[in-house]
Protein backbone atom coordinates (compact mmCIF):
# COMPACT_ATOMS: atom_id res chain seq x y z
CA UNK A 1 -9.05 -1.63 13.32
CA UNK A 2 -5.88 -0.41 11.52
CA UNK A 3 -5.59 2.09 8.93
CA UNK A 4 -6.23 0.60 5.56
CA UNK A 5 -5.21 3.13 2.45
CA UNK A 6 -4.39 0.04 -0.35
CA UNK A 7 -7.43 -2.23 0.66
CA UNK A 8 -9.93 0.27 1.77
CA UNK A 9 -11.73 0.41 -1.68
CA UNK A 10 -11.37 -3.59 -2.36
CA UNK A 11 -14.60 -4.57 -1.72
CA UNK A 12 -16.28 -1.60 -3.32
CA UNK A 13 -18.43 -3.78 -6.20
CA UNK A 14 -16.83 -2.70 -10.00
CA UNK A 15 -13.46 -1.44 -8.60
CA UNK A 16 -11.53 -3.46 -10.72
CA UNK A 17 -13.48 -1.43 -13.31
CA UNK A 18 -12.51 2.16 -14.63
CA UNK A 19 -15.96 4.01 -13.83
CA UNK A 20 -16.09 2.81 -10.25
CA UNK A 21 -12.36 3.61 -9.60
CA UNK A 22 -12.61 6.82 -10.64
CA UNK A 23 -16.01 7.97 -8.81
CA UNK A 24 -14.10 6.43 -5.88
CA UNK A 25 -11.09 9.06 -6.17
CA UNK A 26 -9.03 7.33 -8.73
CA UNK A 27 -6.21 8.98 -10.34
CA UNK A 28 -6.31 12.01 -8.34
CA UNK A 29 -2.93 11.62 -7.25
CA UNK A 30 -2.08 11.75 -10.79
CA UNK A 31 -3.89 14.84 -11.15
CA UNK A 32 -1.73 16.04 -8.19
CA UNK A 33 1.79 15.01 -9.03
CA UNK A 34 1.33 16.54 -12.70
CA UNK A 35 1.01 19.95 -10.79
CA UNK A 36 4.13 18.82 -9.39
CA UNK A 37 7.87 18.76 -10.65
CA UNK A 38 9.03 15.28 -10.87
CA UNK A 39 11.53 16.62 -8.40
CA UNK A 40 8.71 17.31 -5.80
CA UNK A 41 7.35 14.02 -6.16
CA UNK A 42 10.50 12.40 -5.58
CA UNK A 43 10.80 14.29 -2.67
CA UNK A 44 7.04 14.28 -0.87
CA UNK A 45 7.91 9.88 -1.37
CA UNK A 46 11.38 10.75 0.43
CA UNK A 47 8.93 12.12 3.28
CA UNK A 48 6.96 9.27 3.52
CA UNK A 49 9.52 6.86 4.16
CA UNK A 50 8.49 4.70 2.10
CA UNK A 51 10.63 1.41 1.82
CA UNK A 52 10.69 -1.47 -0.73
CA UNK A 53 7.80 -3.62 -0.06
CA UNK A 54 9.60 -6.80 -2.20
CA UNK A 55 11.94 -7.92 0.28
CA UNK A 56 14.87 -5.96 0.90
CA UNK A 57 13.04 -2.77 2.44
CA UNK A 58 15.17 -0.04 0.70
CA UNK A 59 13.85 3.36 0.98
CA UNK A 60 12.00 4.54 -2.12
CA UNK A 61 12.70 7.86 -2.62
CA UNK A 62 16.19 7.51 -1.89
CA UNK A 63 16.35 4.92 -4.77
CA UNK A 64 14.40 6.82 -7.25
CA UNK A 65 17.17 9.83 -6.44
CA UNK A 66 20.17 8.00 -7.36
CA UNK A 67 18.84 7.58 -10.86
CA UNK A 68 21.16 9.18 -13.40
CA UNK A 69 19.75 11.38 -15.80
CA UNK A 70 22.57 11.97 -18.81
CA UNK A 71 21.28 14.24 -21.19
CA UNK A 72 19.45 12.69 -24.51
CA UNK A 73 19.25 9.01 -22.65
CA UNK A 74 15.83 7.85 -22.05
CA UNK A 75 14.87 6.72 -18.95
CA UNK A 76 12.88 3.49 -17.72
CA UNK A 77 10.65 2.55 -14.87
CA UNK A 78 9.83 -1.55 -14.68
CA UNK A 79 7.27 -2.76 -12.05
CA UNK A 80 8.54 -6.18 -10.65
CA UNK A 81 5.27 -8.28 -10.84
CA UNK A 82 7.14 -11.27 -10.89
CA UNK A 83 5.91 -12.30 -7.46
CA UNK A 84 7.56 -16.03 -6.95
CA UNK A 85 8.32 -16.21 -3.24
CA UNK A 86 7.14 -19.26 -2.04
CA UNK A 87 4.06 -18.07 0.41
CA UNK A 88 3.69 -14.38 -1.02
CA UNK A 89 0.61 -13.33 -2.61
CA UNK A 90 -0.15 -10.05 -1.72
CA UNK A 91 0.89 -8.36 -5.26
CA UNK A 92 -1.69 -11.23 -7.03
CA UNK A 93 -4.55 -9.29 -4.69
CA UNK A 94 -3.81 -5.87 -5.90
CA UNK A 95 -3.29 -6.58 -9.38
CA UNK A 96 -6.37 -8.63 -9.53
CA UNK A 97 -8.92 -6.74 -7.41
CA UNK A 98 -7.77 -3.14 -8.21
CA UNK A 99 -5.60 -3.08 -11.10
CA UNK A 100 -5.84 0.58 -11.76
CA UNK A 101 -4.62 1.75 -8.43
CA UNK A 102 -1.20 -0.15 -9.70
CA UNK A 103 -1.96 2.18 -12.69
CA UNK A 104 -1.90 5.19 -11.31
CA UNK A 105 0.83 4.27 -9.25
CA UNK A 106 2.72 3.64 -11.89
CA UNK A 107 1.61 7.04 -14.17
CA UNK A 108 2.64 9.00 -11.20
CA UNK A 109 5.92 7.30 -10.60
CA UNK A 110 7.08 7.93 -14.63
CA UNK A 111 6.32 11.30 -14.42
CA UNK A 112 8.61 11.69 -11.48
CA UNK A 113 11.57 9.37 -12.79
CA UNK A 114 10.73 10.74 -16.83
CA UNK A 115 9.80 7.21 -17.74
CA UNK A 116 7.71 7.26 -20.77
CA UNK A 117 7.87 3.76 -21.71
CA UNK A 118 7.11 1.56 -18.72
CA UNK A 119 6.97 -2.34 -17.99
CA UNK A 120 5.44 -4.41 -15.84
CA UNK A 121 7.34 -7.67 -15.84
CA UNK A 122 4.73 -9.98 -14.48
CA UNK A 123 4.81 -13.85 -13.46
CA UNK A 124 4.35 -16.05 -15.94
CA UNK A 125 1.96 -18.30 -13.85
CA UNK A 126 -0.22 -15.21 -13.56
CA UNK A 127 -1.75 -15.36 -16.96
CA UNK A 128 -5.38 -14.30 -15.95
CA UNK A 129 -4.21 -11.59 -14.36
CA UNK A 130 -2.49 -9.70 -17.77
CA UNK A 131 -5.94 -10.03 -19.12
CA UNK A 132 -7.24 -7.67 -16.09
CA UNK A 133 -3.93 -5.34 -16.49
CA UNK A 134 -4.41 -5.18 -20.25
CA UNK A 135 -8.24 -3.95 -19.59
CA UNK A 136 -7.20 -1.52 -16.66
CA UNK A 137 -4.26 -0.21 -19.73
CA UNK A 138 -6.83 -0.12 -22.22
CA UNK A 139 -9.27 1.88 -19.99
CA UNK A 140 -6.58 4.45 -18.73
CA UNK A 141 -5.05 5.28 -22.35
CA UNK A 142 -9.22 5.56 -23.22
CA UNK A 143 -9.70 7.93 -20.55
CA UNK A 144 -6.00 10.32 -21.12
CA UNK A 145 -3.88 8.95 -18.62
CA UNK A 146 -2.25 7.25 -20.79
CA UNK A 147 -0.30 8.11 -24.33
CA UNK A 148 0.52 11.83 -25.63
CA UNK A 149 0.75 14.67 -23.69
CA UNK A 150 -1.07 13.05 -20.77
CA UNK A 151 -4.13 15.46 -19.26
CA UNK A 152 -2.47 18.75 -21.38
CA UNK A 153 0.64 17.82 -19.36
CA UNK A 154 3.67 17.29 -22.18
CA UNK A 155 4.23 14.08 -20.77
CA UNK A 156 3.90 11.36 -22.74
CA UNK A 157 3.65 7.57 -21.02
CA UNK A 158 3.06 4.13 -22.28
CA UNK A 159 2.54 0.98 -20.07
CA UNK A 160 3.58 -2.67 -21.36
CA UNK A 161 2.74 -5.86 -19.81
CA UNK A 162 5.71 -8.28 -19.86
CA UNK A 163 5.17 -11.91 -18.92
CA UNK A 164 7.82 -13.70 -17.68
CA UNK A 165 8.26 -17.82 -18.20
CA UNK A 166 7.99 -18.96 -14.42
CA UNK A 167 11.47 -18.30 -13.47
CA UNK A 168 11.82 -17.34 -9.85
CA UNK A 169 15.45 -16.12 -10.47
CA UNK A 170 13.66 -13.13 -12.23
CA UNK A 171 12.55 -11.65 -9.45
CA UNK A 172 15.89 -10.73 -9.22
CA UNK A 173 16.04 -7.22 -10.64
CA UNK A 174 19.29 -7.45 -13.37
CA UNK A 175 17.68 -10.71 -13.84
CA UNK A 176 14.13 -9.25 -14.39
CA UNK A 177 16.15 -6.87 -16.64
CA UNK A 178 18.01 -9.51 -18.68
CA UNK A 179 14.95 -11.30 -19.42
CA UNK A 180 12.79 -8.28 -20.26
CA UNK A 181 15.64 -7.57 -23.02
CA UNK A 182 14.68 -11.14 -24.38
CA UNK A 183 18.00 -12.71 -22.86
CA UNK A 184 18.13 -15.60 -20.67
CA UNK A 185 17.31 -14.67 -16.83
CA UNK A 186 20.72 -14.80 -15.47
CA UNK A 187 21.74 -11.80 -12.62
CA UNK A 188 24.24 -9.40 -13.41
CA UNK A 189 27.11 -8.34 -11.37
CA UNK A 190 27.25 -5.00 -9.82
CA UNK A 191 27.96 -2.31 -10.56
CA UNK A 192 26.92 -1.00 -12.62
CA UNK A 193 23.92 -0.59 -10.63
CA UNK A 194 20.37 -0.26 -12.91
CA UNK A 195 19.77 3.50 -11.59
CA UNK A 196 23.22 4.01 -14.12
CA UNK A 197 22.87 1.52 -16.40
CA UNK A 198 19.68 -1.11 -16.37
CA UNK A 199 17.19 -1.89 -19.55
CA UNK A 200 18.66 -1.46 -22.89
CA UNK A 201 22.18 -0.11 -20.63
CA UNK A 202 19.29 2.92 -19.98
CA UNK A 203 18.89 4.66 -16.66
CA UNK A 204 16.29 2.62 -14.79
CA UNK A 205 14.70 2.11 -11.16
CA UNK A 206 12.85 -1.53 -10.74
CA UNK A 207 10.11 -1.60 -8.10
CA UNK A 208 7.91 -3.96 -6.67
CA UNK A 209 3.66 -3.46 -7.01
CA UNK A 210 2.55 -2.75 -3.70
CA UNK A 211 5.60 -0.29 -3.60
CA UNK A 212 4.12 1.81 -6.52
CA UNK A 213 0.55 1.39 -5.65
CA UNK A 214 1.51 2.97 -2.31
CA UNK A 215 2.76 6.51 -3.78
CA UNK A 216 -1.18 6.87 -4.85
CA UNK A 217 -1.88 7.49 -1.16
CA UNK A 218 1.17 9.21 -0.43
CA UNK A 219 0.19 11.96 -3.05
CA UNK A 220 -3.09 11.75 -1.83
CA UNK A 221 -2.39 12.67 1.83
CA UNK A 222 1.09 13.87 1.52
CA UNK A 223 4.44 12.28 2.70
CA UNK A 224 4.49 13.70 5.76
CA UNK A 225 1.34 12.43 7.08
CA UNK A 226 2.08 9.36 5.37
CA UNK A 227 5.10 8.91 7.92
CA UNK A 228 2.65 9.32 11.02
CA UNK A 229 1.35 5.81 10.25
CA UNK A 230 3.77 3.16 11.61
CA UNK A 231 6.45 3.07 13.44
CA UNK A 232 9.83 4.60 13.89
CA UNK A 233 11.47 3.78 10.10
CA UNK A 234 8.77 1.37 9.15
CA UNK A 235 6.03 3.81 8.14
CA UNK A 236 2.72 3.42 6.48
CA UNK A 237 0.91 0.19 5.86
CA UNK A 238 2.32 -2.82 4.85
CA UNK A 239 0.50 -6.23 3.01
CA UNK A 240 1.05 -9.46 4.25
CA UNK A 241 0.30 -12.57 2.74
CA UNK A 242 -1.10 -14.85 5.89
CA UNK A 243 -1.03 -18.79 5.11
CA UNK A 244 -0.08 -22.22 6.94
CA UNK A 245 -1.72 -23.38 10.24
CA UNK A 246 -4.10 -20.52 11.25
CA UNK A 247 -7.66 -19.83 10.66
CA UNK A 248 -7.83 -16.94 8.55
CA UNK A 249 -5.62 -17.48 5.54
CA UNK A 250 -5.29 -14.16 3.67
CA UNK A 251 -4.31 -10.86 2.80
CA UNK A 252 -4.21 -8.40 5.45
CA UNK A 253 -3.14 -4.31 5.67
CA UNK A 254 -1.20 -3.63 8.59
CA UNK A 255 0.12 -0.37 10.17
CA UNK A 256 3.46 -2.31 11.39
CA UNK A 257 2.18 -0.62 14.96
CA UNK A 258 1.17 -3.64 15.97
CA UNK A 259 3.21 -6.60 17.64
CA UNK A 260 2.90 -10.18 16.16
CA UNK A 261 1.36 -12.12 18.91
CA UNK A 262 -1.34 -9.74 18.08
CA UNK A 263 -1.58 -10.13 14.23
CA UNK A 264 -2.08 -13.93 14.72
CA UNK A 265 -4.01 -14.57 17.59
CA UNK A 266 -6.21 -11.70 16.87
CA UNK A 267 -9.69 -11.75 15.00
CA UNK A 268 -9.07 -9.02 12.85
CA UNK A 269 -6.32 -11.04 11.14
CA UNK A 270 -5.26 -14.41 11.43
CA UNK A 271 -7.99 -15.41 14.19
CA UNK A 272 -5.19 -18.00 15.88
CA UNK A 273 -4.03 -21.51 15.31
CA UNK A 274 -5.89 -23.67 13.62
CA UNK A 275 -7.84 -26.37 15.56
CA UNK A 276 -6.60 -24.61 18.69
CA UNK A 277 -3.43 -26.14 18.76
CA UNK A 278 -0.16 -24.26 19.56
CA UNK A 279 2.19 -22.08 17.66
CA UNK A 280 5.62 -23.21 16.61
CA UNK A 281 7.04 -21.53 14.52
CA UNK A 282 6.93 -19.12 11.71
CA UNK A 283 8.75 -17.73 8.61
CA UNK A 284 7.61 -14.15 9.14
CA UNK A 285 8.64 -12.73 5.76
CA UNK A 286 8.91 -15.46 2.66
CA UNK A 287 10.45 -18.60 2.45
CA UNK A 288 13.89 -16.88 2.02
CA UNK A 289 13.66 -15.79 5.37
CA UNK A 290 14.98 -17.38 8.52
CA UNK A 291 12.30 -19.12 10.51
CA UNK A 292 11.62 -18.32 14.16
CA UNK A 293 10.02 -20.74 16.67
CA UNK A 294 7.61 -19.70 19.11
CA UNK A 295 9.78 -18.11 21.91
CA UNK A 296 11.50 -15.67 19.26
CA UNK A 297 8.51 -14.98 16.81
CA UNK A 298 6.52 -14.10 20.18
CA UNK A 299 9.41 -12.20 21.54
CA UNK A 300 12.68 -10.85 21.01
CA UNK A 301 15.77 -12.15 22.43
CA UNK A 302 15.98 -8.70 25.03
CA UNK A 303 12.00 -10.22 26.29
CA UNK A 304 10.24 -7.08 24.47
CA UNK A 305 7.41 -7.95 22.17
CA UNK A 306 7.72 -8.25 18.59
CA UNK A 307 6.20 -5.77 16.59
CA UNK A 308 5.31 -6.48 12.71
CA UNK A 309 8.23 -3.76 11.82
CA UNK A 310 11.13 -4.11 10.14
CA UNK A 311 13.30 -3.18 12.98
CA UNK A 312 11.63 -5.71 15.51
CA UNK A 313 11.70 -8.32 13.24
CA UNK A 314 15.24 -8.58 12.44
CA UNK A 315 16.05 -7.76 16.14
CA UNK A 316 18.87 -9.52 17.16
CA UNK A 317 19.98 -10.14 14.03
CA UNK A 318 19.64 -13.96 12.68
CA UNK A 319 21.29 -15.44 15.37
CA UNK A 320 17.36 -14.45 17.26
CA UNK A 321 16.05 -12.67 14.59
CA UNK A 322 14.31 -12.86 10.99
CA UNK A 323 12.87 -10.21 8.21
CA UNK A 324 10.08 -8.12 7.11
CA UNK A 325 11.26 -9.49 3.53
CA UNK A 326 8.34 -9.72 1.07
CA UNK A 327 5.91 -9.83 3.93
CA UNK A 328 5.01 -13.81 3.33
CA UNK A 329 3.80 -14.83 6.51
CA UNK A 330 4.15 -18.67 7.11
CA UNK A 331 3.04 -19.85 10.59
CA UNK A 332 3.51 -23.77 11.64
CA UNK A 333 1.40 -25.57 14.44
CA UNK A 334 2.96 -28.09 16.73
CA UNK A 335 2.49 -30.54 14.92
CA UNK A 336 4.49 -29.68 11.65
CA UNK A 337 7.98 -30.90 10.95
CA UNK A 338 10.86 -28.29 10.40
CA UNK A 339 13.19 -30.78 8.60
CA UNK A 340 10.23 -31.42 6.25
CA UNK A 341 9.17 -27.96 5.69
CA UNK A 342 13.45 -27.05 5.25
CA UNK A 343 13.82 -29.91 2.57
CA UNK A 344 10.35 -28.36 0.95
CA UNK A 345 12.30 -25.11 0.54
CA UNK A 346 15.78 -26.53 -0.17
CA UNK A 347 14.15 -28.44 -3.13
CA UNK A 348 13.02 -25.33 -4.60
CA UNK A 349 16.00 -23.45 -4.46
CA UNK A 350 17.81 -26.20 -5.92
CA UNK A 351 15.48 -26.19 -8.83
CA UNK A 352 15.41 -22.35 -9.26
CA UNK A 353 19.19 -21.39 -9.02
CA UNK A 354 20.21 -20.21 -12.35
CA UNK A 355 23.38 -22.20 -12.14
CA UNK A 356 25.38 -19.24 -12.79
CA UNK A 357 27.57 -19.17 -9.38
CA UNK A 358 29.48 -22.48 -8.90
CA UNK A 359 28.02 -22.62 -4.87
CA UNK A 360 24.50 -21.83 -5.33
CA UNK A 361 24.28 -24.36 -8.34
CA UNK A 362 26.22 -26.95 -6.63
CA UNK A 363 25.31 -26.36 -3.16
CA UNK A 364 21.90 -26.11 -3.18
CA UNK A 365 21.98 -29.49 -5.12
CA UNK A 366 23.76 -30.80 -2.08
CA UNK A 367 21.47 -28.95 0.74
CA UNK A 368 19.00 -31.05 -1.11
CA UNK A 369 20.31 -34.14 -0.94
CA UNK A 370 21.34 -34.05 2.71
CA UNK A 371 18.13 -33.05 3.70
CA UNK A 372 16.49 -35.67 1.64
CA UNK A 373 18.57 -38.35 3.14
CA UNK A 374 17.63 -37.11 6.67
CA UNK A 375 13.85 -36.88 6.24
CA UNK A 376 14.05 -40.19 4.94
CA UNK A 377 16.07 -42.12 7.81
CA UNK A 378 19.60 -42.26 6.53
CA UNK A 379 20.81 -39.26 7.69
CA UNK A 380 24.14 -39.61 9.94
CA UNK A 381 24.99 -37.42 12.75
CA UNK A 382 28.27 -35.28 10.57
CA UNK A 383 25.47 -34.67 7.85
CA UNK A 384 24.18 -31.62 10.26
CA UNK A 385 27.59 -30.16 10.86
CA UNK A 386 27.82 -30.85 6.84
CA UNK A 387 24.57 -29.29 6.29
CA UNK A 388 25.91 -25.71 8.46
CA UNK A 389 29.38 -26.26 6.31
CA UNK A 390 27.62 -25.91 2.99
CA UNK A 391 25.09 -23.27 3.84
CA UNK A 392 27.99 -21.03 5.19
CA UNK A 393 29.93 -21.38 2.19
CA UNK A 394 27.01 -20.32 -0.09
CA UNK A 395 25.72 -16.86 1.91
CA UNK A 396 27.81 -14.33 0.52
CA UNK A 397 29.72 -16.13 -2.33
CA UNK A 398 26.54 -15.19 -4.95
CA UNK A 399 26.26 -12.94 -7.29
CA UNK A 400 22.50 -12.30 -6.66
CA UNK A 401 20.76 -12.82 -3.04
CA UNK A 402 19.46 -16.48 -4.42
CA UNK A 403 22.48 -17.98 -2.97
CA UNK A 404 21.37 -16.34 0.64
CA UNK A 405 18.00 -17.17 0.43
CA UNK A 406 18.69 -20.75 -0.17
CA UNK A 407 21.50 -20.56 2.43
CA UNK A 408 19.21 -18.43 5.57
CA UNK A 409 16.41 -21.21 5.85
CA UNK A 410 18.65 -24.07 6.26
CA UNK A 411 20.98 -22.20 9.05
CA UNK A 412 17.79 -20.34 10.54
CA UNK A 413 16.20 -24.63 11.18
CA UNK A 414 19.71 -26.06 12.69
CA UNK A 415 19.93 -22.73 14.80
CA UNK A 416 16.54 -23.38 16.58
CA UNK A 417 15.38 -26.90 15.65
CA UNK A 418 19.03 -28.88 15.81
CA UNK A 419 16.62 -31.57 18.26
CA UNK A 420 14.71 -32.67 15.23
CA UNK A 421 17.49 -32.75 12.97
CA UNK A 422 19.36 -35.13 15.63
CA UNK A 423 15.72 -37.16 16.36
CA UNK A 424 15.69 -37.61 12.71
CA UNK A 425 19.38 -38.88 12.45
CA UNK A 426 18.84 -41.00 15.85
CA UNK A 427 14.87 -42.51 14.78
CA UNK A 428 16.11 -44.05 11.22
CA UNK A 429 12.91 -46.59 11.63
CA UNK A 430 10.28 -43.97 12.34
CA UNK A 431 11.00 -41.34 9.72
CA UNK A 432 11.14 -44.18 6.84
CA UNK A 433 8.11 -45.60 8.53
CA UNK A 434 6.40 -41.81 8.10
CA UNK A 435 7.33 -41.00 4.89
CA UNK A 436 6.37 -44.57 3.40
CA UNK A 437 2.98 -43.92 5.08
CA UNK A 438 3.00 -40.35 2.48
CA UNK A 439 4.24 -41.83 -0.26
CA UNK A 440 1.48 -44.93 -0.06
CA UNK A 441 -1.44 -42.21 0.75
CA UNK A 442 0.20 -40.07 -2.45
CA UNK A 443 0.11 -43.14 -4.45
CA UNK A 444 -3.44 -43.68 -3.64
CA UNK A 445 -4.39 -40.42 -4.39
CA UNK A 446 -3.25 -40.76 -7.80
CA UNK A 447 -4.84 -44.11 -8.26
CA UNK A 448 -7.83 -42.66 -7.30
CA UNK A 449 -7.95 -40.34 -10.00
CA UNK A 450 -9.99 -40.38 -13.10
C-alpha cells in the first residue's frame, strides 16, 4: 500500500473537528515554519519538488520565489478552490473531510510569502462546504493561529472565504483574480504576471488546495525526504479523482511510483472495469486533457509502461501522449461512445468560454455544432477535416488556456478514434435511431416524475 501523508488521518472520527486535528499532530508544521524565516520555508518546498497539483504542474517553490516584494506593498496569497473541471473532485474531499489541514497549509504558506490577508476563492456550487471552512476559520483564530501576532510570532494572518458564482472560467487564475476584486471573471493578458502585479495590482501567488495542504507534510518531514517519495520530477503523493466505468469510484493518494495498468486494475484503487468488460479509453487528467485509448493509456508509444507521473503521462507528447493535469481520472469501457463523450465536453466549453477571445467564443460554438450534427446522423465526411480545422485554429490563439482545453479533447478523439467519427458520418440511420431511443427514455423519465 502506498504512502498516504494527505489521507492518512481521513477516517480518524472528529477530524474535520479542531480537538481531534490537533491531538492528531495538527498545526505542527505551523509551529515549525514560524521557527523558520519565510525564506527557509520557501526553500525546504523548493526541496520537495513540489509541483502544482491544479493542472499545469509548475513547481511550487519556484513560483512562490518569483514573487516581488517592493517595499511598503502588501502581499497576497489566494487558494484556488474553485475546482470546476469536469471529473475532478479531489479538492471537495479535503476541504470537506479535513478542512483544517487546508488551514494550516495555508497559515504556513502566508508566513512564507508575508500574506496577512488570505482568500480562498471557492466554487460557488460548493456552498456546504464554506460552512465547514468558516467553522475550521472560526476554530483556528479561537485557538491563535489565526489574527494578531500569531503564537507570539509578529505575524499577523487573516483567512477569507470567497465564493465564486459557478463560473468555470475562474479557475483561471487572473480570472479568479478579477472576480475576487468584484469584476466580471474575464482572464487577463500577461504580463504582468500575478507574482508582480495580481489582487488589488498587489504582489500575489494563486495556488490550488491540495497544493497548500501538501506543504503541512513537507514541514513535517522536511523537503528533502519529501522528494524520496515518487519519481524522478514527480515527487510526493498526488490525489486523483477516479470516476466512469470502474468499480471503485473515488478518491485515491498515490505515490506517482506506480504505472497505470496498476492503479485501475488493482484492488487498492480502482478494482478494474466495471462488469468485467474491457478498457477503452481514458482521460487521465480532467476533461481538458487529451484522451488515450487503451493501447496508449496502457503503454507508451516506445512499449514501456505508463507510470501515473507527469513525465510518463505526457510521453510522447499529444500526438501518443496526455497529462497529469488536475489529476481527474476518467476511464471508458468498451462500450462507451467517444463522439458522445467529445460532444459532452465540447458543449461545456462552449457554454463556459467567457467570450472574450473571438476563437474560443466562436469556435467552440462551432465544435459544438459539428459534433452535434454528427452524433445525430447528419454529419458529412469534410465535417471531420472541419472539426481538426477549427480546433487547430483555437489552441494557441487564447488569451487563457480555455481555448486549449476546449481545443485538446476534440484533436486528442479524431487522433485515436477517427473510425467512429467516419461510422458515425457513414451509419446516418443508426445514430438517429440511438439517440431517438435517449431522447424517448429521457422523456419518460421526466414524465415519470412527480
Amino acid at each position: 500500500m502506498g504512502r498516504k501523508l494527505l489521507l492518512e488521518k481521513a477516517n480518524v472520527p472528529g477530524i474535520r473537528g479542531y480537538d481531534v486535528y490537533r491531538q492528531q499532530g495538527g498545526y505542527a508544521a505551523v509551529e515549525k515554519a514560524l521557527r523558520m524565516t519565510p525564506e527557509e520555508v520557501v526553500e525546504e518546498v523548493k526541496k520537495s519538488g513540489l509541483r502544482g497539483r491544479g493542472g499545469a504542474g509548475f513547481p511550487t517553490g519556484m513560483k512562490w520565489s518569483f514573487l516581488a516584494k517592493p517595499a511598503g506593498v502588501p502581499r497576497y496569497l489566494v487558494c484556488n478552490a474553485d475546482e470546476s473541471e469536469p471529473g475532478t473532485f479531489k479538492d471537495r474531499y479535503l476541504m470537506e473531510f479535513i478542512p483544517h489541514l487546508l488551514i494550516e497549509g495555508l497559515v504556513a504558506a502566508s508566513w512564507a510569502l508575508g500574506s496577512n490577508r488570505t482568500y480562498i476563492y471557492i466554487r460557488g456550487e460548493y456552498a456546504w462546504i464554506v460552512d465547514i471552512l468558516e467553522q475550521a476559520i472560526a476554530e483556528a483564530n479561537a485557538h491563535g493561529w489565526l489574527g494578531k501576532n500569531i503564537k507570539g510570532s509578529g505575524f499577523d494572518c487573516q483567512i477569507y472565504v470567497q465564493r465564486g458564482a459557478g463560473a468555470y472560467i475562474c479557475g483561471e487564475e487572473t480570472a479568479l483574480i478579477e472576480s475576487l476584486e468584484g469584476k466580471r471573471g474575464n482572464p487577463r493578458i500577461k504580463p504582468p504576471f500575478p507574482a508582480v502585479k495580481g489582487l488589488w495590482d498587489c504582489p500575489t501567488v494563486v495556488n490550488n488546495v491540495e497544493t497548500l495542504a501538501a506543504v503541512v507534510p513537507i514541514l513535517n518531514i522536511g523537503g528533502e525526504e519529501y522528494a524520496k517519495i515518487g519519481t524522478g520530477k514527480s515527487t510526493g503523493t498526488k490525489l486523483i479523482s477516479a470516476c466512469g466505468n470502474i468499480n471503485r469510484p473515488g478518491v485515491y493518494e498515490i505515490d506517482m511510483a506506480i504505472s497505470v495498468e496498476e492503479f485501475i486494475y488493482s484492488e487498492e484503487y480502482c478494482g478494474g472495469i466495471a462488469g468485467g468488460k474491457r478498457l477503452k479509453a481514458c482521460i487521465p487528467g480532467g476533461s481538458s486533457v487529451p484522451i488515450l485509448p487503451a493501447k496508449l493509456l496502457l503503454r507508451t508509444a516506445k512499449g514501456e509502461p505508463r507510470m501515473m507521473t507527469y513525465e510518463s503521462l505526457s510521453d510522447g507528447g499529444f500526438q501518443s501522449g496526455s497529462m497529469m493535469g488536475s489529476g481527474g481520472f476518467i476511464v471508458l469501457d468498451e462500450d462507451q461512445c467517444v463522439v458522445r463523450h467529445t460532444l459532452t465536453l465540447a458543449r461545456f466549453y462552449r457554454h463556459e468560454s467567457c467570450g472574450q477571445c473571438s476563437p474560443c467564443r466562436e469556435g467552440t460554438g462551432w465544435m459544438e455544432k459539428i459534433l452535434h450534427r454528427i452524433e445525430h446522423g447528419q454529419g458529412r465526411t469534410a465535417d471531420i477535416d472541419l472539426l481538426w480545422d477549427i480546433q487547430r485554429r483555437i489552441e494557441g490563439n487564447t488569451i487563457c488556456p480555455l481555448g486549449d482545453a476546449a481545443a485538446w479533447p476534440v484533436a486528442a478523439a479524431i487522433r485515436h478514434f477517427r473510425d467512429e467519427f467516419e461510422w458515425h458520418v457513414n451509419n446516418p440511420e443508426e445514430c438517429r435511431r440511438r439517440n431517438y431511443g435517449l431522447a424517448h427514455y429521457a422523456d419518460e423519465l421526466v414524465s415519470a416524475l412527480p
